[in-house]
Protein backbone atom coordinates (compact mmCIF):
# COMPACT_ATOMS: atom_id res chain seq x y z
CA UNK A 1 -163.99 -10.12 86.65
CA UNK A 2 -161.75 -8.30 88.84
CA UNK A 3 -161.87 -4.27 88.83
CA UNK A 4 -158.63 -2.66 89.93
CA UNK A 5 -158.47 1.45 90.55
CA UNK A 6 -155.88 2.02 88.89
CA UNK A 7 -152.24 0.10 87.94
CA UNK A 8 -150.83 1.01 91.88
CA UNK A 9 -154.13 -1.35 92.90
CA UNK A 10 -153.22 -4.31 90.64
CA UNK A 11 -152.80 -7.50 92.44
CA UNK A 12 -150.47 -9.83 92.16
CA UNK A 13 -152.42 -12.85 90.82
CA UNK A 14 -152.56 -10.52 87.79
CA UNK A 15 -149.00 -10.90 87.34
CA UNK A 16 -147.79 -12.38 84.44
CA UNK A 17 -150.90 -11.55 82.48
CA UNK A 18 -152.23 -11.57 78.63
CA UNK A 19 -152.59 -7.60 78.70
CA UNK A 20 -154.24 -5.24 76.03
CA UNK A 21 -154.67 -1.36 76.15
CA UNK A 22 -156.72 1.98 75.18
CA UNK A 23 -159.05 3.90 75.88
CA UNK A 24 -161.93 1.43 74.04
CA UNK A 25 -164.84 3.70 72.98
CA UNK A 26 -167.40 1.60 71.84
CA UNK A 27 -165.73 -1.70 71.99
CA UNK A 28 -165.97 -1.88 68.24
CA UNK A 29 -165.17 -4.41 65.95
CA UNK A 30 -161.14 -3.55 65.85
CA UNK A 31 -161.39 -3.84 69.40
CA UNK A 32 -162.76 -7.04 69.52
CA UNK A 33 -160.29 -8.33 67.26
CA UNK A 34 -157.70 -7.00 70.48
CA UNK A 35 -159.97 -8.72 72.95
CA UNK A 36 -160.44 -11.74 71.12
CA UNK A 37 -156.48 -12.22 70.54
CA UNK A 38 -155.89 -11.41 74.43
CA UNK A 39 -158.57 -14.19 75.19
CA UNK A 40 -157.03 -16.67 72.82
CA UNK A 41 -153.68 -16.45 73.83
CA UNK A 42 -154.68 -16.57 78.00
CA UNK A 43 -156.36 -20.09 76.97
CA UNK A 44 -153.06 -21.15 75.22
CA UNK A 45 -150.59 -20.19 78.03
CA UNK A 46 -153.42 -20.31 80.61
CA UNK A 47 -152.44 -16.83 81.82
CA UNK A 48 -154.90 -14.26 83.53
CA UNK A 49 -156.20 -11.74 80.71
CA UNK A 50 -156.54 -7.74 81.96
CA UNK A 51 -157.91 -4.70 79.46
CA UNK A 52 -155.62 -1.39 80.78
CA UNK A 53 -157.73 1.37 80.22
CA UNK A 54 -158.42 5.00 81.71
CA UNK A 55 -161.68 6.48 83.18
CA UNK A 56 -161.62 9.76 80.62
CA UNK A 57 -160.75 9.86 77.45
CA UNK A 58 -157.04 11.68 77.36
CA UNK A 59 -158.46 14.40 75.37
CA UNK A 60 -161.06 15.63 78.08
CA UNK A 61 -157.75 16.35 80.67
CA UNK A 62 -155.56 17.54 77.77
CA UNK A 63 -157.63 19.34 74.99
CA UNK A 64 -161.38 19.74 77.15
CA UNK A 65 -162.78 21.97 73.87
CA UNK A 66 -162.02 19.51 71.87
CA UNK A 67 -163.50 16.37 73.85
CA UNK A 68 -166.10 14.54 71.69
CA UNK A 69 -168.98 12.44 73.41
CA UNK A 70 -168.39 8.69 74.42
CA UNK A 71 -169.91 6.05 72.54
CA UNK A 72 -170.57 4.04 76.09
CA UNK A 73 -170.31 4.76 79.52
CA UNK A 74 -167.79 2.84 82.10
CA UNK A 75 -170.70 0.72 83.00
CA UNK A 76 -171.35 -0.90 79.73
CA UNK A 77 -167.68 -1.44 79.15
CA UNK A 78 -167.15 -3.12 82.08
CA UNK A 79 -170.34 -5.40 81.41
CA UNK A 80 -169.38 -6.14 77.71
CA UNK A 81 -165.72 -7.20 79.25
CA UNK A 82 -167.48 -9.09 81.78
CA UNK A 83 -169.70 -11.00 78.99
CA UNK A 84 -166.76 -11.72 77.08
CA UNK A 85 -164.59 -13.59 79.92
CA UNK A 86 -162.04 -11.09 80.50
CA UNK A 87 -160.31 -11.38 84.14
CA UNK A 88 -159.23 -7.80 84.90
CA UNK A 89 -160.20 -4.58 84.13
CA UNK A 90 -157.70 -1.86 85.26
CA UNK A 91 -159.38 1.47 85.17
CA UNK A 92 -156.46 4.44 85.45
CA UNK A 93 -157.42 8.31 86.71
CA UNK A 94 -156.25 10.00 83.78
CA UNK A 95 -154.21 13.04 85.37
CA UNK A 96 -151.94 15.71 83.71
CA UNK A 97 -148.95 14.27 85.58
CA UNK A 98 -149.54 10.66 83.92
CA UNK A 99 -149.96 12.33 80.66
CA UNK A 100 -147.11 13.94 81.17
CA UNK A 101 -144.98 10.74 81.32
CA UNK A 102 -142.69 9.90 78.60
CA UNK A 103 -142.91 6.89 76.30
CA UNK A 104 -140.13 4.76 78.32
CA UNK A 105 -141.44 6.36 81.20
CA UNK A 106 -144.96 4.89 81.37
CA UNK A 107 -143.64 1.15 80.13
CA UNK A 108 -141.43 1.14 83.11
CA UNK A 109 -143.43 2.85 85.80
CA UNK A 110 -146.88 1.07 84.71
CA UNK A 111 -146.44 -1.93 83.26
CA UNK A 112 -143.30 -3.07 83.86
CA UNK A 113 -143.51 -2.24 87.50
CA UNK A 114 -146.92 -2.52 88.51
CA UNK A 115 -148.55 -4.30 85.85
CA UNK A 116 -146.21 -7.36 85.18
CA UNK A 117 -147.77 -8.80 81.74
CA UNK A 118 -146.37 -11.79 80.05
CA UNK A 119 -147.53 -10.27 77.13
CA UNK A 120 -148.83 -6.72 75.66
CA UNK A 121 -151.61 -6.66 72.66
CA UNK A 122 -152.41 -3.80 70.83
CA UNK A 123 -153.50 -2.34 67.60
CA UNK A 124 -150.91 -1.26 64.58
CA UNK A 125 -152.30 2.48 65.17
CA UNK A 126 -151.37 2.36 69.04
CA UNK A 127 -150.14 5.74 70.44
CA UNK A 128 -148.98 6.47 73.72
CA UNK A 129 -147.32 8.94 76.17
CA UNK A 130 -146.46 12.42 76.08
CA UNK A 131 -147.59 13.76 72.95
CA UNK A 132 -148.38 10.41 72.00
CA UNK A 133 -144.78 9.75 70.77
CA UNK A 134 -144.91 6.19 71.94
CA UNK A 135 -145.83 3.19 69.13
CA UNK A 136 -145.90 -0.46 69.00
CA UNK A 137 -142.31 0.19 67.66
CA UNK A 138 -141.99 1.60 71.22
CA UNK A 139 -143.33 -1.19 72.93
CA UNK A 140 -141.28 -3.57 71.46
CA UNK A 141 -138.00 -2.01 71.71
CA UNK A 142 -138.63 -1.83 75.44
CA UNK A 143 -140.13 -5.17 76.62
CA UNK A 144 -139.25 -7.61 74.09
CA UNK A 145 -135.60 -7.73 76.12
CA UNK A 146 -137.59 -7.83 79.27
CA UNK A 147 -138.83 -10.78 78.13
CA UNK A 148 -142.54 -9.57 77.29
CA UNK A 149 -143.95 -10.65 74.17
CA UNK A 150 -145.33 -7.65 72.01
CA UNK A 151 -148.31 -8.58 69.23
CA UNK A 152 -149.58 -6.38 66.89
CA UNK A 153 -153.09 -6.62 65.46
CA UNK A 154 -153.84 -5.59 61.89
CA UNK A 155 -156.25 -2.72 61.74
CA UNK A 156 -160.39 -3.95 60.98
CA UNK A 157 -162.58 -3.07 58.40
CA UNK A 158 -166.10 -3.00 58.05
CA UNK A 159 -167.81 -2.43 54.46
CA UNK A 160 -164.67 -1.70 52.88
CA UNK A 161 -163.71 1.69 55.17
CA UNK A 162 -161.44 0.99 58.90
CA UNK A 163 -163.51 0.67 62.06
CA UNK A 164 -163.07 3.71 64.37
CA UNK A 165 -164.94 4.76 67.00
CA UNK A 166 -165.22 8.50 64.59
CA UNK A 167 -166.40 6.60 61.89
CA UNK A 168 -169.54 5.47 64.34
CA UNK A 169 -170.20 8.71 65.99
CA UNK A 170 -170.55 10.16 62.71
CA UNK A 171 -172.86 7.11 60.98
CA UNK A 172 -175.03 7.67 64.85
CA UNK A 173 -175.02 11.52 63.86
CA UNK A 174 -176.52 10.54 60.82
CA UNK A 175 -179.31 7.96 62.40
CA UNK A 176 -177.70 5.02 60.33
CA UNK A 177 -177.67 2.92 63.05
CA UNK A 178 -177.69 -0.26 60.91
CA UNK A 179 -173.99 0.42 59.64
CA UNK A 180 -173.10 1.26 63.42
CA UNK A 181 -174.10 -2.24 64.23
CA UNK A 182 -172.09 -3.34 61.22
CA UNK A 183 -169.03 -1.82 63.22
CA UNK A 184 -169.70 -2.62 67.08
CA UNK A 185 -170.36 -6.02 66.20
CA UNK A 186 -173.93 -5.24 68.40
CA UNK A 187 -176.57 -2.85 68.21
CA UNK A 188 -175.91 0.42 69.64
CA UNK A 189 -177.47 0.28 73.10
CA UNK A 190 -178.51 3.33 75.59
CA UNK A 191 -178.75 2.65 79.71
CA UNK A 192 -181.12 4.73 81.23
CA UNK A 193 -183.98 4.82 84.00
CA UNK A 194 -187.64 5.00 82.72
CA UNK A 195 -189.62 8.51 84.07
CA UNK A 196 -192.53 9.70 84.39
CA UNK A 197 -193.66 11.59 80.96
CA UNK A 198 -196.90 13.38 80.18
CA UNK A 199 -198.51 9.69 79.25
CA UNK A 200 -199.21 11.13 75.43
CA UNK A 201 -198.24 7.76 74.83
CA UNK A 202 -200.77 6.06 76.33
CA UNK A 203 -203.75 8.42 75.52
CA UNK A 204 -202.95 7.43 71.87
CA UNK A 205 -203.46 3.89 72.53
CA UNK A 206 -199.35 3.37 72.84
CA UNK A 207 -197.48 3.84 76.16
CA UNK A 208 -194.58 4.47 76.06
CA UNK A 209 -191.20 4.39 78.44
CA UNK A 210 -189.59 7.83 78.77
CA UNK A 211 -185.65 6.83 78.99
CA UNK A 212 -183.24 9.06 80.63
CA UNK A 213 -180.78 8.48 79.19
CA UNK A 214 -177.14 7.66 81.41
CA UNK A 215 -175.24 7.45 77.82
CA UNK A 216 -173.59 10.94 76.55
CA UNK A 217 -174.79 9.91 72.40
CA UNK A 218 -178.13 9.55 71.35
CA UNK A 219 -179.22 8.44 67.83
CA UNK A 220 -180.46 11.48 65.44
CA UNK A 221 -184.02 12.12 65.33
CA UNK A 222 -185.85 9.91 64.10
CA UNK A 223 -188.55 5.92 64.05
CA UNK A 224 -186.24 3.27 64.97
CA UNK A 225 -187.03 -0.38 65.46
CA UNK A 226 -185.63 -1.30 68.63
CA UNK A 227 -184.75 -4.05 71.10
CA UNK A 228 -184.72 -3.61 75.72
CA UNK A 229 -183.64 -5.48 78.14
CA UNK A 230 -184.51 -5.27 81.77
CA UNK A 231 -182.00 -4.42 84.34
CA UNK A 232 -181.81 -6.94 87.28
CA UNK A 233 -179.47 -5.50 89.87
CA UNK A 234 -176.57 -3.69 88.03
CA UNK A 235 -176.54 -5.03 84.77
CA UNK A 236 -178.72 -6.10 81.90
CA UNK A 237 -180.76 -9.25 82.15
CA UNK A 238 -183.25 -11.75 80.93
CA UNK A 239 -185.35 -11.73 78.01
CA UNK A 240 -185.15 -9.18 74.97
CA UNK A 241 -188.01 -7.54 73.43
CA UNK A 242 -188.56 -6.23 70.59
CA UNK A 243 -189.96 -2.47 70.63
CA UNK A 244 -190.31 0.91 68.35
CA UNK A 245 -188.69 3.98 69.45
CA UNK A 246 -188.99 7.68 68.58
CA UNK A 247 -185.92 9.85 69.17
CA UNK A 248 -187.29 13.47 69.29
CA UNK A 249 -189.00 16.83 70.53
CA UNK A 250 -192.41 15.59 69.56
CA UNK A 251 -192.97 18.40 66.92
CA UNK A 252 -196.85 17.07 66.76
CA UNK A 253 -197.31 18.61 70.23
CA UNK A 254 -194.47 20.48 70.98
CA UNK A 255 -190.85 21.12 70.28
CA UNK A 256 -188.49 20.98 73.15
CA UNK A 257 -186.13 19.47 74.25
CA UNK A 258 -184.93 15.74 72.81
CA UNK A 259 -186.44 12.64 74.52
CA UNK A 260 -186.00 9.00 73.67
CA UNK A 261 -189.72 7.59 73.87
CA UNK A 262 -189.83 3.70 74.11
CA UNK A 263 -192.83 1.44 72.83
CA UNK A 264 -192.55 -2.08 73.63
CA UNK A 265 -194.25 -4.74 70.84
CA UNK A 266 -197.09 -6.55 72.39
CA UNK A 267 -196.02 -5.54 76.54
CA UNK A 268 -198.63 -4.14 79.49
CA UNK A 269 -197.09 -3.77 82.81
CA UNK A 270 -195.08 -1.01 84.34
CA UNK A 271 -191.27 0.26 83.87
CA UNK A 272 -191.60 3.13 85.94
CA UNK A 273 -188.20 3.56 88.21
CA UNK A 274 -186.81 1.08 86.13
CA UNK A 275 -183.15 0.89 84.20
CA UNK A 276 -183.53 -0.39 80.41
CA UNK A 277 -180.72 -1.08 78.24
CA UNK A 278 -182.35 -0.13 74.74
CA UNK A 279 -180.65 -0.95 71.49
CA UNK A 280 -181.02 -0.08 68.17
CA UNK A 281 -181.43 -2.47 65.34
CA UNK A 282 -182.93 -0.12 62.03
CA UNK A 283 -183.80 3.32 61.80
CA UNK A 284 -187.55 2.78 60.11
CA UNK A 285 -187.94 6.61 59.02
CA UNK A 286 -187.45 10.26 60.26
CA UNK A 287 -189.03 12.45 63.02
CA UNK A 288 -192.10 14.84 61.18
CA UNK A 289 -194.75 16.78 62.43
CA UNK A 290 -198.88 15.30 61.71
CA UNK A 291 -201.28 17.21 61.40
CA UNK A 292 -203.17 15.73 64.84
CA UNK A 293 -203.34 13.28 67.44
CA UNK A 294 -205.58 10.60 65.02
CA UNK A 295 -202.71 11.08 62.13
CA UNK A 296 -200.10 10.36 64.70
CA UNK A 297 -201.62 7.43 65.76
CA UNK A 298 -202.13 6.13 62.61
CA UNK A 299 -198.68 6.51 61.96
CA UNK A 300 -197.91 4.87 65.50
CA UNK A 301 -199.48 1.72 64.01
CA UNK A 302 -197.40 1.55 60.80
CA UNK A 303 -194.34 1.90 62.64
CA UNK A 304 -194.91 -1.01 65.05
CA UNK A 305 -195.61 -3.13 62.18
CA UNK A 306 -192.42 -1.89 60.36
CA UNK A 307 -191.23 -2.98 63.60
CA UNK A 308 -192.47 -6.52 64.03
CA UNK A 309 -191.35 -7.17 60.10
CA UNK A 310 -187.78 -6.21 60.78
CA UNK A 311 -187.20 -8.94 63.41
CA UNK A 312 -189.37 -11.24 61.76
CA UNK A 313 -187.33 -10.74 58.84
CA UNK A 314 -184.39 -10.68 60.92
């Protein structure tokens, strides 16, 4: 896949391509259903396919106090558009002065000029340019004369309520991480580098990796049965194992700050230095304080074999 800085940076092989666009925050189900009509019509009229998107979220340039975390960093978007064939990723600084284009403005300057799709995908809720006055309405009124073909995909649903990356920050608020994988599509997944911890883990018979976590979201407190993958080079690879994960300040010992403590199912080697990608499959119950280091481990125990039943079960 091809990774342009910007529209100015866009080569001309992309010309002429299958194009979708937004900000894609989670790469959730209703974007999929963008992705997977962009992919599907490339294959028809054997065109290039490109994803337009911008490298902050509008909101954190235009309204910073009211900028809500990301449900992914760049880095896993670009690797779940990688794993799902897409040929271009256009990444866009987000600046006041684009922002501050108009509607018509942005169509002609961006895509029209720089850009050159065949074709433009997007969802029936699509906004765009200053003050978001721009629509699909918009889109269509301006390129369908150019000759560019405008589709419209119907909004998703998942368990009877529409797919939104909102919808999942609040169910990952709420540790129901089973319903968030209901509307990626995926587990949720965190990218982070293993660190040294005070080896707690280990002294209870358990070791576990200490994530640092590169994502801006984490799960709420809480037992959660868990899956990681091994980083080789920049991006997630080889085998997945399955693994039990505690989200929390450790109130048995101490209560600090949050950490994300990883204990992989039947594993002895060492992750130190190393990235993970950790995702998370069933939240098994919540954080709580034990009354030692022997109840804790006991506890330890149950949870690994809660664990090993949910992807047996699986």
């Amino acid at each position: 896949m091809q990774v342009f800085e910007g529209a100015a940076r866009v080569e001309s092989t992309i010309h002429g391509c299958i194009l979708t666009i937004g900000n894609f925050d989670g790469l959730h189900l209703g974007h999929a259903a963008l992705l997977d009509a962009v992919l599907a019509r490339g294959r028809a009229r054997k065109r290039p396919t490109a994803v337009y998107t911008f490298d902050r979220h509008p909101r954190r340039v235009l309204q910073p106090q009211l900028a809500l975390p990301r449900l992914m960093t760049s880095r896993q978007l670009e690797w779940q558009l990688r794993q799902r064939g897409i040929d271009a990723l256009i990444v866009e600084p987000f600046t006041p002065e684009l922002a501050g284009l108009a509607a018509e403005e942005f169509i002609a300057r961006v895509l029209v000029e720089k850009i050159r799709p065949s074709e433009v995908v997007v969802g029936r809720d699509f906004r765009f340019g200053r003050g978001r006055q721009g629509s699909d309405e918009t889109l269509q009124r301006e390129l369908t004369p150019l000759g560019v073909e405008v589709d419209i995909i119907p909004q998703v649903f998942a368990k009877g309520e529409d797919v939104s990356s909102t919808r999942i920050r609040g169910l990952l608020i709420d540790g129901r991480v089973g319903e968030v994988g209901l509307c990626l599509g995926r587990p949720y997944s965190l990218w982070g580098r293993v660190v040294a911890g005070d080896r707690r883990g280990r002294e209870l018979g358990f070791p576990t990796a200490n994530l640092e976590c590169e994502n801006e979201l984490i799960p709420a407190r809480g037992v959660y049965a868990t899956s990681v993958q091994r980083f080789r080079g920049d991006w997630p690879d080889g085998e997945e194992r399955a693994a039990v994960t505690n989200v929390g300040t450790r109130p048995t010992f101490t209560d600090g700050r949050t950490l994300v403590e990883t204990h992989l199912l039947d594993f002895d080697g060492d992750l130190y230095g190393e990235r993970l990608a950790l995702a998370f499959h069933a939240r098994l119950r919540d954080e709580r304080r034990f009354s030692g280091p022997d109840e804790l481990r006991r506890q330890i125990a149950r949870d690994a074999d809660a664990a090993r039943s949910h992807f047996t079960l699986a």
